[in-house]
C-alpha atoms as a PDB file:
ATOM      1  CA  UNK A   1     -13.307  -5.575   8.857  1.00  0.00           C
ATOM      2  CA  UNK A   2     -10.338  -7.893   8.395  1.00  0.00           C
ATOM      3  CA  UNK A   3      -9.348  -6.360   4.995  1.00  0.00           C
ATOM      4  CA  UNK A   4      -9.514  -2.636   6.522  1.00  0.00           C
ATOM      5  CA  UNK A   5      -7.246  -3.757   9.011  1.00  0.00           C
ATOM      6  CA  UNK A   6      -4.653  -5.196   7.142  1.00  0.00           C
ATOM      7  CA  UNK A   7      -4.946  -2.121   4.113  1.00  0.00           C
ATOM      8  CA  UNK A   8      -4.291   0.000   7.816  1.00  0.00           C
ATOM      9  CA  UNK A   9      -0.852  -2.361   8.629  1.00  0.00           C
ATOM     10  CA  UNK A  10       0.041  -2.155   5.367  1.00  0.00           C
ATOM     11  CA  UNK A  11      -0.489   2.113   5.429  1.00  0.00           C
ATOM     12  CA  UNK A  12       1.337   2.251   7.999  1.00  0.00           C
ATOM     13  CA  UNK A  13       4.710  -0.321   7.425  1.00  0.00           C
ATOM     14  CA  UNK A  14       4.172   1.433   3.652  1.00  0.00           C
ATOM     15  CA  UNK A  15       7.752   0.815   1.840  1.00  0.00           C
ATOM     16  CA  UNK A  16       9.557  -1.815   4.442  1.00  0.00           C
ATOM     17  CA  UNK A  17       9.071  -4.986   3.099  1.00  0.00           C
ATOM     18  CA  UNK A  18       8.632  -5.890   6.878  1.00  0.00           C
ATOM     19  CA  UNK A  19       8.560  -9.602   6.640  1.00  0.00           C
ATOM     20  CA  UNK A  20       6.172 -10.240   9.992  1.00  0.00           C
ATOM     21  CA  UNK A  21       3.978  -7.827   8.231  1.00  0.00           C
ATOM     22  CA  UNK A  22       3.615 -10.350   4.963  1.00  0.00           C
ATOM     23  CA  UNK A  23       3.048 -12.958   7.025  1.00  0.00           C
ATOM     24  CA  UNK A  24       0.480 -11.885   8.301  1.00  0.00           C
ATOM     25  CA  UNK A  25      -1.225 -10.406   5.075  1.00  0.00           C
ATOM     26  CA  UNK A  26      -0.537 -14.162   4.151  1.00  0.00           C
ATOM     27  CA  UNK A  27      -2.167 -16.170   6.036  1.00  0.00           C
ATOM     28  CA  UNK A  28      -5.469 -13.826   5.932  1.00  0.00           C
ATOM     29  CA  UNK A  29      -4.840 -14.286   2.347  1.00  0.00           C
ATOM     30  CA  UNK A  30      -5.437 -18.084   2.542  1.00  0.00           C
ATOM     31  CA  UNK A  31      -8.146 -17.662   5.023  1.00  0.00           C
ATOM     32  CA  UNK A  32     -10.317 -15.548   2.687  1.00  0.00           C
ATOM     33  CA  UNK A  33      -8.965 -17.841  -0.699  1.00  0.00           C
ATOM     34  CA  UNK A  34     -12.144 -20.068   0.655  1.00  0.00           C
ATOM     35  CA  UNK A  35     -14.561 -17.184  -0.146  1.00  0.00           C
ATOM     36  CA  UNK A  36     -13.394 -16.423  -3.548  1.00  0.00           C
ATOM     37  CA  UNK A  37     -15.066 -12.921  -3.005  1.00  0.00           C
ATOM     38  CA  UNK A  38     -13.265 -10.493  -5.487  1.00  0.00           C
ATOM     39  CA  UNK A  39     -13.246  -7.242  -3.047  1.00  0.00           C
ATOM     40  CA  UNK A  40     -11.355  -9.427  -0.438  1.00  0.00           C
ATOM     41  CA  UNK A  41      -8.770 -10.531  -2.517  1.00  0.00           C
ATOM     42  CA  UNK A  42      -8.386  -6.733  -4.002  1.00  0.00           C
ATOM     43  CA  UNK A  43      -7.843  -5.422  -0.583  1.00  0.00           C
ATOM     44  CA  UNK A  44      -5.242  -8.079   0.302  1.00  0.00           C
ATOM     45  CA  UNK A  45      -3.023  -7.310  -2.684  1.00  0.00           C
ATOM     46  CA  UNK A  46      -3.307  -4.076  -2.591  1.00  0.00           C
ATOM     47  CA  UNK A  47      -1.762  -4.493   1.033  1.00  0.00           C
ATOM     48  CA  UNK A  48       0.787  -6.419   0.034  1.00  0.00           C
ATOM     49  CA  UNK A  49       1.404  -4.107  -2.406  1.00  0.00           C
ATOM     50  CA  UNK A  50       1.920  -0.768  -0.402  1.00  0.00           C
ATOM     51  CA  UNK A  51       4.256  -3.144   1.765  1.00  0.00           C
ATOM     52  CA  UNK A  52       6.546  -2.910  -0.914  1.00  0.00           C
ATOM     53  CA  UNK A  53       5.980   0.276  -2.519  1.00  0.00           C
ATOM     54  CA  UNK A  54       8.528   1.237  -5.110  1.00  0.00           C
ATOM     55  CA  UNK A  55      10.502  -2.076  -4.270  1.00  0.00           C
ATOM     56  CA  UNK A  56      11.427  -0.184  -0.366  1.00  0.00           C
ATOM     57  CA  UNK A  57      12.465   3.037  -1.911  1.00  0.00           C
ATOM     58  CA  UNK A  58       8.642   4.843  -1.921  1.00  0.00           C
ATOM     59  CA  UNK A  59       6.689   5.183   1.450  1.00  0.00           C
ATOM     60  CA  UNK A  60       3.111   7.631   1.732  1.00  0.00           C
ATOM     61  CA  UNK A  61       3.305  11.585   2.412  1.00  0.00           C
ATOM     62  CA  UNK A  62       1.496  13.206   5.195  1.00  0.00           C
ATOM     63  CA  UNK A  63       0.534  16.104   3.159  1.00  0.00           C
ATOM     64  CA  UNK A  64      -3.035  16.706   2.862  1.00  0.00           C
ATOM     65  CA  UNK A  65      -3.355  15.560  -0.990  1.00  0.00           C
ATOM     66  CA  UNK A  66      -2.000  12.306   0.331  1.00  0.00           C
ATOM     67  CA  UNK A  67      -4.660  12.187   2.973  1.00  0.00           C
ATOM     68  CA  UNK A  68      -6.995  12.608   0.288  1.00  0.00           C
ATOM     69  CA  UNK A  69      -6.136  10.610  -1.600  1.00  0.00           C
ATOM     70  CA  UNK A  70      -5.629   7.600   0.401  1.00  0.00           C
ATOM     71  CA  UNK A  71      -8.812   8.147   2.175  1.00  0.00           C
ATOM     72  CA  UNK A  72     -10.391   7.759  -1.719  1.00  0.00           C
ATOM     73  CA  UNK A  73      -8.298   4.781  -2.905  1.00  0.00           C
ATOM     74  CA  UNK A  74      -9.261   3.007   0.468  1.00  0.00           C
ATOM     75  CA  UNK A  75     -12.804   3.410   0.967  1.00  0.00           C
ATOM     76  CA  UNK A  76     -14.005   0.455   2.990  1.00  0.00           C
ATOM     77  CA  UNK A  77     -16.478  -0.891   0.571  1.00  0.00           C
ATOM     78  CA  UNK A  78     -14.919  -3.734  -1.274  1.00  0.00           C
ATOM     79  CA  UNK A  79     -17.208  -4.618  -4.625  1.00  0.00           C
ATOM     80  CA  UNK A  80     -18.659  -7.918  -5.118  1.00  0.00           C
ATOM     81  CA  UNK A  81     -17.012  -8.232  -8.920  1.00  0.00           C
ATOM     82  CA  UNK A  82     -14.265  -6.481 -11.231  1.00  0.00           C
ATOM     83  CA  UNK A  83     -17.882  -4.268 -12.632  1.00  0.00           C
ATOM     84  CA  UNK A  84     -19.141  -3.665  -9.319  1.00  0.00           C
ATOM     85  CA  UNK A  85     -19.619   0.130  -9.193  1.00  0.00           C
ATOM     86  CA  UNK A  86     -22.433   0.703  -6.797  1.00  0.00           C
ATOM     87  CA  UNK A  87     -20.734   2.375  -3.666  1.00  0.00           C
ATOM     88  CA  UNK A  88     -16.856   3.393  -5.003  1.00  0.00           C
ATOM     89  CA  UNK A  89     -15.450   3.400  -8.511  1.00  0.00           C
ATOM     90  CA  UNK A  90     -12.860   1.194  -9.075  1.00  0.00           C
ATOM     91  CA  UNK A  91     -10.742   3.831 -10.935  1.00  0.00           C
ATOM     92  CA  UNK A  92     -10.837   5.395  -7.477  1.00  0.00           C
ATOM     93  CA  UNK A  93      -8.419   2.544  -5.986  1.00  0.00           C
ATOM     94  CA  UNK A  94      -5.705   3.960  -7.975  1.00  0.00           C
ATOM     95  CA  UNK A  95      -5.730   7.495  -6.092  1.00  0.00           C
ATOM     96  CA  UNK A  96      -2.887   6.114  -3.646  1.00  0.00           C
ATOM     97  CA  UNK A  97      -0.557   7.565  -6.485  1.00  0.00           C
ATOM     98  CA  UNK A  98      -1.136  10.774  -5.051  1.00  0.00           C
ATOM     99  CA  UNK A  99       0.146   9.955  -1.644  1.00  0.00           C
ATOM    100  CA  UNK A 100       3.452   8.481  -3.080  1.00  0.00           C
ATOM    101  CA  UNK A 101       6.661   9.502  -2.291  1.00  0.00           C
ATOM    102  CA  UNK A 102      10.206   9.199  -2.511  1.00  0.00           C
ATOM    103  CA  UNK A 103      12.160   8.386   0.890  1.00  0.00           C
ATOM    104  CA  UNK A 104      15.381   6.914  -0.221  1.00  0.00           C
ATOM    105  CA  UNK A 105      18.283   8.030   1.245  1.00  0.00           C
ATOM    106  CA  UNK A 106      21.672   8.797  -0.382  1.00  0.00           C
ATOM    107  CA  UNK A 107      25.190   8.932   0.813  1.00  0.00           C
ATOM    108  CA  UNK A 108      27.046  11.701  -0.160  1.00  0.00           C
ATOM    109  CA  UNK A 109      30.738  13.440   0.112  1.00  0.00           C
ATOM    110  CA  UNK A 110      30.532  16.438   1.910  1.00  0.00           C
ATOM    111  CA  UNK A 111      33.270  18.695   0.389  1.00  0.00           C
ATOM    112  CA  UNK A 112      32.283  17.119  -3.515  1.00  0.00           C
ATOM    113  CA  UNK A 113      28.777  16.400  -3.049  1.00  0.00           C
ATOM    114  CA  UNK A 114      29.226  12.868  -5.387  1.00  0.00           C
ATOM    115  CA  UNK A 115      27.538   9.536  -4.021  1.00  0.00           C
ATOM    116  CA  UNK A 116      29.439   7.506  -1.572  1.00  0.00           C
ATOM    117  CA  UNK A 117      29.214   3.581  -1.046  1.00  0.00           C
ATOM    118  CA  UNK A 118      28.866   3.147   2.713  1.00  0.00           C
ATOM    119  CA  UNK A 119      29.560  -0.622   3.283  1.00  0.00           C
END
């Protein structure tokens, strides 16, 4: 229940790099480093991982292939062990690609339409 909440934080502040967010994935890190249980641990860097998706520069789509596959990749059934196929497929993890996106924004001249630095 704790790792489905923190994958949803981490859906949601996808692409910030909020710091109070990483905190907290953090410390529920530690707390579940006692358990050693593989699924846990998966979930937890894979939330710290959409935090900073595409190093701030990639967030998630709302289309409904992005749905999709998010609702895949974070099926709330952590395995036991890296072969652990029983409920979800592990290649099924990686279907978050599909929800990717670019949201950086760029600063350009009006009249020339070339990049601008905006200090």
């Amino acid at each position: 229940c704790l790792c489905t909440a923190a994958l949803a934080l981490s859906v949601v502040m996808a692409g910030t790099g909020d710091v109070e967010c990483l905190k907290t994935l953090r410390v529920i890190r530690k707390r579940l480093e006692v358990d050693e249980h593989y699924g846990y641990n998966m979930a937890i860097h894979m939330a710290i991982g959409f935090l900073f998706l595409g190093s701030g520069s990639y967030s998630f789509s709302r289309s409904n292939l992005a749905i999709a596959g998010l609702v895949t990749a974070l099926y709330p059934r952590f395995p036991a062990n890296p072969n652990d196929n029983r409920y979800h497929l592990q290649a099924f993890r990686h279907f978050y690609i599909l929800a990717v996106e670019s949201r950086l924004l760029e600063a350009r001249d009006v009249d020339t339409g070339e990049l601008v630095h905006v200090p």
